[in-house]
Every structure is written in C-alpha cells, then in structure tokens.
Protein backbone atom coordinates (compact mmCIF):
# COMPACT_ATOMS: atom_id res chain seq x y z
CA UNK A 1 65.16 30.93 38.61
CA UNK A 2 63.50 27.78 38.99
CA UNK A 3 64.00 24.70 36.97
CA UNK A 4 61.09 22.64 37.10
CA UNK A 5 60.58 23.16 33.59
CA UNK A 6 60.16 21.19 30.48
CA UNK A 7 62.58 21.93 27.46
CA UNK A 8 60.02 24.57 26.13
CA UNK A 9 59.95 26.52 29.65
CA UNK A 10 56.20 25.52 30.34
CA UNK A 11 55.85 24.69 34.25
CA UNK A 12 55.47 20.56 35.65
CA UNK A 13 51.81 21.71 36.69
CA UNK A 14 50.56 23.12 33.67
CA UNK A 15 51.60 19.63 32.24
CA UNK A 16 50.30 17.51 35.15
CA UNK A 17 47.19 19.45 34.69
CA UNK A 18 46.65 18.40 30.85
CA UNK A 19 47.46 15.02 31.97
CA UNK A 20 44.62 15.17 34.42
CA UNK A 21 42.31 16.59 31.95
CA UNK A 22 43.01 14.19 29.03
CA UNK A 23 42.97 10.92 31.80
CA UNK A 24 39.44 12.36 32.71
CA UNK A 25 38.26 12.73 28.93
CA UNK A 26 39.27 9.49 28.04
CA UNK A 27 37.11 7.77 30.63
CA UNK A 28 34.19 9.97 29.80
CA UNK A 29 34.37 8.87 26.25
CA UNK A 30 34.93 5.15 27.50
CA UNK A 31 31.97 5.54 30.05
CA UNK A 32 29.43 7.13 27.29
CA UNK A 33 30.62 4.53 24.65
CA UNK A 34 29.85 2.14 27.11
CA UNK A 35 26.82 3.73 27.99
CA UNK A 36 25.32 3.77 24.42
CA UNK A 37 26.60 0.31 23.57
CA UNK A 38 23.95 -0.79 26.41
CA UNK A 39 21.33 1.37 25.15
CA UNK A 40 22.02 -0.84 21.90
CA UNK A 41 21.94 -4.09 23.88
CA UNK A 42 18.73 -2.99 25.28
CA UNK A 43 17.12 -2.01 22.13
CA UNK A 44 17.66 -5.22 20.37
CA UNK A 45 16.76 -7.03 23.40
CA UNK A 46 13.48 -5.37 23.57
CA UNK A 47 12.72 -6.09 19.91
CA UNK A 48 13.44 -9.40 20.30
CA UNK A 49 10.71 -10.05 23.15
CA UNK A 50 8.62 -8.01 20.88
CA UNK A 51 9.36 -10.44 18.11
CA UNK A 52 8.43 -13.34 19.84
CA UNK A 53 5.31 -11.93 21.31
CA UNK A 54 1.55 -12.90 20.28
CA UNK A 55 -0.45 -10.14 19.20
CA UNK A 56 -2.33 -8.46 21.70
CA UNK A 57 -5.83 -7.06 21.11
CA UNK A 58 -6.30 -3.54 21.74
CA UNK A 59 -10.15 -3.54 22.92
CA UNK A 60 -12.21 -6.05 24.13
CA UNK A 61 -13.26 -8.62 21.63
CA UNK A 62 -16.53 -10.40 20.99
CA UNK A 63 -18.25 -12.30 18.13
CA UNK A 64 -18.30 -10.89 14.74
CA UNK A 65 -15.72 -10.72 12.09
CA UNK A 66 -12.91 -8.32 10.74
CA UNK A 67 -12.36 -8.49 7.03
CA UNK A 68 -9.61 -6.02 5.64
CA UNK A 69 -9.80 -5.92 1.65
CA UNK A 70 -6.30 -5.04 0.34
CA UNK A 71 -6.90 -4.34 -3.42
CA UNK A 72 -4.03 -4.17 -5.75
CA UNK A 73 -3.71 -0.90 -7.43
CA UNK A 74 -0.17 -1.56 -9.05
CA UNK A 75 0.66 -0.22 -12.60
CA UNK A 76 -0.23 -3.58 -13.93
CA UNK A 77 -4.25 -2.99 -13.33
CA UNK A 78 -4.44 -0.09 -15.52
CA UNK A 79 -4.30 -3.32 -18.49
CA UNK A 80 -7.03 -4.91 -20.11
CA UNK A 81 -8.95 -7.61 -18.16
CA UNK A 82 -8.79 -11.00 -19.84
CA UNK A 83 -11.84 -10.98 -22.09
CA UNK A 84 -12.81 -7.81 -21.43
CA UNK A 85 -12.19 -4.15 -22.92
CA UNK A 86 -11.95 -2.65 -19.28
CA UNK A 87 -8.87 -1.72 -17.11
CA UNK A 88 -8.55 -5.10 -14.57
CA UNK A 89 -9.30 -2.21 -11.77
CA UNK A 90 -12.21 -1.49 -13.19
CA UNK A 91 -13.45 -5.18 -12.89
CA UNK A 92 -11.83 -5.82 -9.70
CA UNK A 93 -13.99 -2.51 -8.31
CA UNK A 94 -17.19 -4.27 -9.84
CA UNK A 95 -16.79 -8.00 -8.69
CA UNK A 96 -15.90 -6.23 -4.70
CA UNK A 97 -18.93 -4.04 -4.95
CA UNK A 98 -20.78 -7.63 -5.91
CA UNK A 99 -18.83 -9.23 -2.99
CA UNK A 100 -20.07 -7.14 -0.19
CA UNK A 101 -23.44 -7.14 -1.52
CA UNK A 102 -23.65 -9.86 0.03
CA UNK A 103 -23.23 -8.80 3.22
CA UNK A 104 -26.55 -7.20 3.81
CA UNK A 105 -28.34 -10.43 3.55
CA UNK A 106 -25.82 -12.16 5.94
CA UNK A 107 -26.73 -9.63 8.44
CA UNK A 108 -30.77 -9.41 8.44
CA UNK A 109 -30.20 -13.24 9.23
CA UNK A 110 -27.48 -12.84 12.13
CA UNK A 111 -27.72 -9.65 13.56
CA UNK A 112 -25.85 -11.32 16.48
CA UNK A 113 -22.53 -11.35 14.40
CA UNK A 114 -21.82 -8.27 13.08
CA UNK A 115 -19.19 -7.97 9.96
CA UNK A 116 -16.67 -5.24 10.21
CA UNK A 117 -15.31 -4.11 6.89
CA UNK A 118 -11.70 -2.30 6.13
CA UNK A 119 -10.68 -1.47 2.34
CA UNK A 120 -7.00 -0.59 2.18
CA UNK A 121 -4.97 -0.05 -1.52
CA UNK A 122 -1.53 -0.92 -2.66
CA UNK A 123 1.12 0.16 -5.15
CA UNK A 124 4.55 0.64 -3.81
CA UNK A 125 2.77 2.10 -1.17
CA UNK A 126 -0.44 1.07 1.04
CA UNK A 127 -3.10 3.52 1.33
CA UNK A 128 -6.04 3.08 3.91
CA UNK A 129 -9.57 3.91 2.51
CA UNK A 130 -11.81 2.76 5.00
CA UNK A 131 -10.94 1.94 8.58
CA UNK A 132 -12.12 -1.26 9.79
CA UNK A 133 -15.57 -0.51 11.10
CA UNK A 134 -19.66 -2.06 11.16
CA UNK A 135 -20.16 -2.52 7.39
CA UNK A 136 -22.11 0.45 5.80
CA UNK A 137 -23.20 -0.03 2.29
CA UNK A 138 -22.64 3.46 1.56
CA UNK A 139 -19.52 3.81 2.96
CA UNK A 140 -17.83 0.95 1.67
CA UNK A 141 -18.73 2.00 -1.97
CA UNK A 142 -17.05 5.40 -1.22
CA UNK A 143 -14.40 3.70 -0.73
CA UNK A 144 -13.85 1.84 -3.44
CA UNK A 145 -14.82 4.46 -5.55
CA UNK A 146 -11.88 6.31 -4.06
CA UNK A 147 -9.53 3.59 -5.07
CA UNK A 148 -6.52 5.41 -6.63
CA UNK A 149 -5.60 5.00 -10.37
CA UNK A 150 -2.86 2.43 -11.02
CA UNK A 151 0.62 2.75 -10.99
CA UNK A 152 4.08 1.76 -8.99
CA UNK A 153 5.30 -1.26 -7.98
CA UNK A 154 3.41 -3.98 -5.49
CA UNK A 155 3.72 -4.25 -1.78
CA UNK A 156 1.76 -7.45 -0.80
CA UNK A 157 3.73 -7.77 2.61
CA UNK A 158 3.52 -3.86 3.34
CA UNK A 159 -0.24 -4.55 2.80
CA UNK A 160 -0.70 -7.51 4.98
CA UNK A 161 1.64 -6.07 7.54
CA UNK A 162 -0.08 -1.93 7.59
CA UNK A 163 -3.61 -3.87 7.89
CA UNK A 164 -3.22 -6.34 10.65
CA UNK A 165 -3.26 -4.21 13.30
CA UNK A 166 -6.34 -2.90 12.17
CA UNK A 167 -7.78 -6.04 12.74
CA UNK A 168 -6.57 -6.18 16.39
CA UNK A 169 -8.48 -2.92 17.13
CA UNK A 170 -11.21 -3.87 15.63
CA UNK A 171 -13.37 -6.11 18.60
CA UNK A 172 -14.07 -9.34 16.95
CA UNK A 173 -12.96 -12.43 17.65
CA UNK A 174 -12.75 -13.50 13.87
CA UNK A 175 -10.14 -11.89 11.85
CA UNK A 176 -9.68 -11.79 7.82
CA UNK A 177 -6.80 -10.79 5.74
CA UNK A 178 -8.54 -10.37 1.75
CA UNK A 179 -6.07 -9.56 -1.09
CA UNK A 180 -6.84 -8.78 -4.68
CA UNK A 181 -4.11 -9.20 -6.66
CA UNK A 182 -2.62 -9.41 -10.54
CA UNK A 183 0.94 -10.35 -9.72
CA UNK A 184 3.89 -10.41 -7.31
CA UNK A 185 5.39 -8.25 -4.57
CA UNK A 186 7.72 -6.19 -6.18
CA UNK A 187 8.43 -3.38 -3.28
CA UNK A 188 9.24 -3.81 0.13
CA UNK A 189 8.54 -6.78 2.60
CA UNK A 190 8.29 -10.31 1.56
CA UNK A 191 4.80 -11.51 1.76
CA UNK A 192 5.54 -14.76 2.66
CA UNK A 193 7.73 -13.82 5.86
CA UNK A 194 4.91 -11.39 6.07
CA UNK A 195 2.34 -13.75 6.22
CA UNK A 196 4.47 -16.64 8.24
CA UNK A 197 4.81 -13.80 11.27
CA UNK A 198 1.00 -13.30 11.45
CA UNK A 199 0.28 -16.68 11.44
CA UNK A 200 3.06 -17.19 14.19
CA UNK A 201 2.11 -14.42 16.14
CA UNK A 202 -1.91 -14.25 16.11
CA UNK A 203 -1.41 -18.13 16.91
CA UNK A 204 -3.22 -18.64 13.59
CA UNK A 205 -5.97 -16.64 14.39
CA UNK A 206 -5.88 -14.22 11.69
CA UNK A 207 -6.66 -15.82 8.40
CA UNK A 208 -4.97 -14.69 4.74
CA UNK A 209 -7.08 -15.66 1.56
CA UNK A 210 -5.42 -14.29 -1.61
CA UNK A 211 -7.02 -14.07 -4.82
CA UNK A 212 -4.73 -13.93 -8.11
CA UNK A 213 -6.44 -12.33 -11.26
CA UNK A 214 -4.36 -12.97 -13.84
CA UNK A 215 -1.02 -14.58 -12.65
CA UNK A 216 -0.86 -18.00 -11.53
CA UNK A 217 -1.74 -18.77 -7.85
CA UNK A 218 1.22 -20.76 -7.51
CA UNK A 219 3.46 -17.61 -6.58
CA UNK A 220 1.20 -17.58 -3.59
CA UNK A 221 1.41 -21.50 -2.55
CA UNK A 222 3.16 -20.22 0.68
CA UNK A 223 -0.46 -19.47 2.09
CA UNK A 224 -1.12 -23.40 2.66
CA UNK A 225 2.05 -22.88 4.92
CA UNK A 226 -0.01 -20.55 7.08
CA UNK A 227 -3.40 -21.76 7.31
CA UNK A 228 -4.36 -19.49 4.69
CA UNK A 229 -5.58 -20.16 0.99
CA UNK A 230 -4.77 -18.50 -2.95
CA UNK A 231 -8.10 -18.71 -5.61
CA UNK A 232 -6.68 -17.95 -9.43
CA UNK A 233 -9.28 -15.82 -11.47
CA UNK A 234 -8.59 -15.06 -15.45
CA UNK A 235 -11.66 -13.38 -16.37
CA UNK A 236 -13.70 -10.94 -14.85
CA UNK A 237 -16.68 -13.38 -14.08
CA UNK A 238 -13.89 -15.83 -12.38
CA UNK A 239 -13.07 -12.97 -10.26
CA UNK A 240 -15.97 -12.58 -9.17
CA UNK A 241 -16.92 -16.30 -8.25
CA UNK A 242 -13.49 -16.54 -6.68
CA UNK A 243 -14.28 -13.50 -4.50
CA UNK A 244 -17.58 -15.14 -3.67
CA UNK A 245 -16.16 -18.72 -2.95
CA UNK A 246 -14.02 -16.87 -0.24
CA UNK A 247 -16.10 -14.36 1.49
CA UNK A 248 -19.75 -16.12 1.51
CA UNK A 249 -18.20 -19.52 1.18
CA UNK A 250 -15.72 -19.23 3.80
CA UNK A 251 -15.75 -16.08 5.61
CA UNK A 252 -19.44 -15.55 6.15
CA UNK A 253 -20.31 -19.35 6.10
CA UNK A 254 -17.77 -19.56 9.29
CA UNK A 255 -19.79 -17.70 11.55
CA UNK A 256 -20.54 -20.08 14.21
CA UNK A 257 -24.64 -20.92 14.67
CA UNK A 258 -26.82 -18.83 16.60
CA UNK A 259 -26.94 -21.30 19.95
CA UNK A 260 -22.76 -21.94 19.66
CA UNK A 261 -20.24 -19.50 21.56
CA UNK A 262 -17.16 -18.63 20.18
CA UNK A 263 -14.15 -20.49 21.52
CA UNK A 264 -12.21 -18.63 24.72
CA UNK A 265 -8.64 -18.10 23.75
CA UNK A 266 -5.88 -18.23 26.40
C-alpha cells in the first residue's frame, strides 16, 4: 500500500489540488478588489472634472432671458401675512400674478427679446409647475394657481440647484434665478454652497435675486458674495414692490437696447 498519505489517509494530490484552487481564489479576489478599487478611483476622478467644469448650454443660445420663479410653499406660508387676514401664499400668489403682468408690456415694446418664464415650488421637496418656456399669460397663471398648499420643511438650495439646469436648456443668453421666500433652508442642500457653485460654474452668468417676506434678509447676505441680491418685504404691498424692483427694475430693465448685441462668451 502506498504511503503518500497525510495522517487522515487523503492522497498528496487531492491536497496539492486544494492548494491550487485556494492560490487561484485568492488572486481572483485580489484582482477584482483591485479591479473595483479603480472603478472607485475613476468615479471620483470623473466627478471631480465634473466639479470643476462650467456649465454647458444644452441648445443654442440667443438674446432673451430665462427667469425661473421658485416660490416657497413651506408650512410657514399657510400663516397670516403681516397686516393682512390672508395665508402669506395667498399674497405671494397675488403680488407674482402682478409681477408678470408686467411682462406683456415689456414684450409689445421688444419683441426682439423674448422672456422665458419657469415657476417651480418648494417645501422639503421642489416641485416643477411650469417648464421654462416663451411666457404665456395663461399658462403662467395655471401655474400658480396650481401652487401646492403649504407644508414641510424648506429647500432653498434643492430649489436653486433642481432649476438651474432648466435655465441652461432654455436658449437665452440671460439667465435668472427668482426666489420667494418667508424663512430659511431647513431641508437638504445649503443655499449658500448652492448658490456659490452656480456662480462659480456659470462664470457668473446666472443671476440669484432672493426676496424675504417676513424674515430678515440678512440670512441671505451670502448673495452679495455671488453677484446676486436679497429685497426684505413685511407686508403684502412690500412684496409686491420688492418683486417689482427686481423683475422690471432689474431683470427686464437689463435687456440690452434694440441696436446693442449681446456680449459673445468664450
């Protein structure tokens, strides 16, 4: 009888064949963990170039401008309005509808620059009511009647950050970021890293204006940072001067004249 055998009678071969097999394992697992720990390495190093990219436009872009209207829909809203028996949403609805009207007016003069109109909502989640498209009178006051009753929390950077690529699709060169709100981000993304990575990224390009209805515009002071700027509203008629002030006193009234071109950006 033979006596290449271990103690337990089981031949060298069946032993040098486990060997083998556990040897070969052993690199497999070493080779996939090394595989997947350079799928990692690629992964973050593609979202770093991605984090250091400018935005890109999606479609060709020409003059005109993009305003997306984030309106705060929060629990807070459903409260009184300073002054006022109303819900604050209920105001806020009245002194946007007021707003736009203003857009009609704007365009019998410059039909050359059209104004593109988006109306998105916010709780603890962002909701988008109107794409960004030509502004409609008729559609933009469907869509704010569709604004939905208040309650969660607030996501001001969700907002800003679910609406700027809107604006990038939308084929103007000017670009708007309009928020409506009644007090501070509570869910989610900071607004101000929010707002410091558009400005970064769309080399300034897109523009943030923030109006605060009753809360201080200080929490918002960040928006000087960024090229941006906060109007504080505590009544309902404020509100709706504030809301003026920004969209015919800045937005509209930066539409170049008739006879100037809009800048080419490298």
């Amino acid at each position: 009888m033979s006596t290449n055998r271990n103690a337990r009678g089981r031949p060298a071969a069946v032993w040098s064949a486990i060997w083998v097999v556990c040897i070969v394992s052993a690199v497999a697992i070493q080779l996939g963990c090394g595989r997947r720990h350079d799928r990692r390495a690629d992964r973050r190093a593609r979202e770093e170039v991605e984090s250091a990219a400018s935005y890109q436009s999606d479609v060709e872009e020409s003059l005109g401008a993009a305003v997306a209207i984030l309106v705060d829909t929060s629990g807070s809203m459903r409260q009184e309005a300073p002054g006022d028996t109303r819900p604050k949403y209920v105001v806020a609805l009245e002194a946007l509808e007021a707003m736009l009207d203003a857009t009609e007016a704007f365009i019998a003069k410059r039909p050359d620059f059209p104004i593109k109109i988006g109306i998105y909502s916010f709780s603890s989640n962002v909701q988008r009511l109107l794409a960004i498209r030509a502004y409609d009178r008729a559609a933009v006051r469907d869509a704010l009647d569709r604004l939905p009753r208040p309650g969660g929390g607030t996501a001001i950077g969700e907002a800003l950050r679910a609406a700027r690529p809107d604006l990038y699709r939308a084929g103007t060169f000017r670009k708007y970021l309009l928020v409506v709100t009644d007090g501070e981000n509570t869910s989610g993304r900071s607004p101000v890293d929010v707002a410091r990575e558009i400005f970064r990224k769309s080399d300034g390009a897109v523009q943030i204006y923030f109006v605060a209805f009753d809360t201080s515009p200080e929490k918002f002071a960040f928006l000087k940072e960024v090229g941006g700027d906060v109007l504080g509203a505590g009544t309902g008629a404020e509100l709706r001067k504030a809301l003026d002030d920004v969209y015919r006193g800045k937005i509209l009234a930066e539409a170049p004249a008739e006879a100037e071109r809009e800048p080419v950006k490298k």
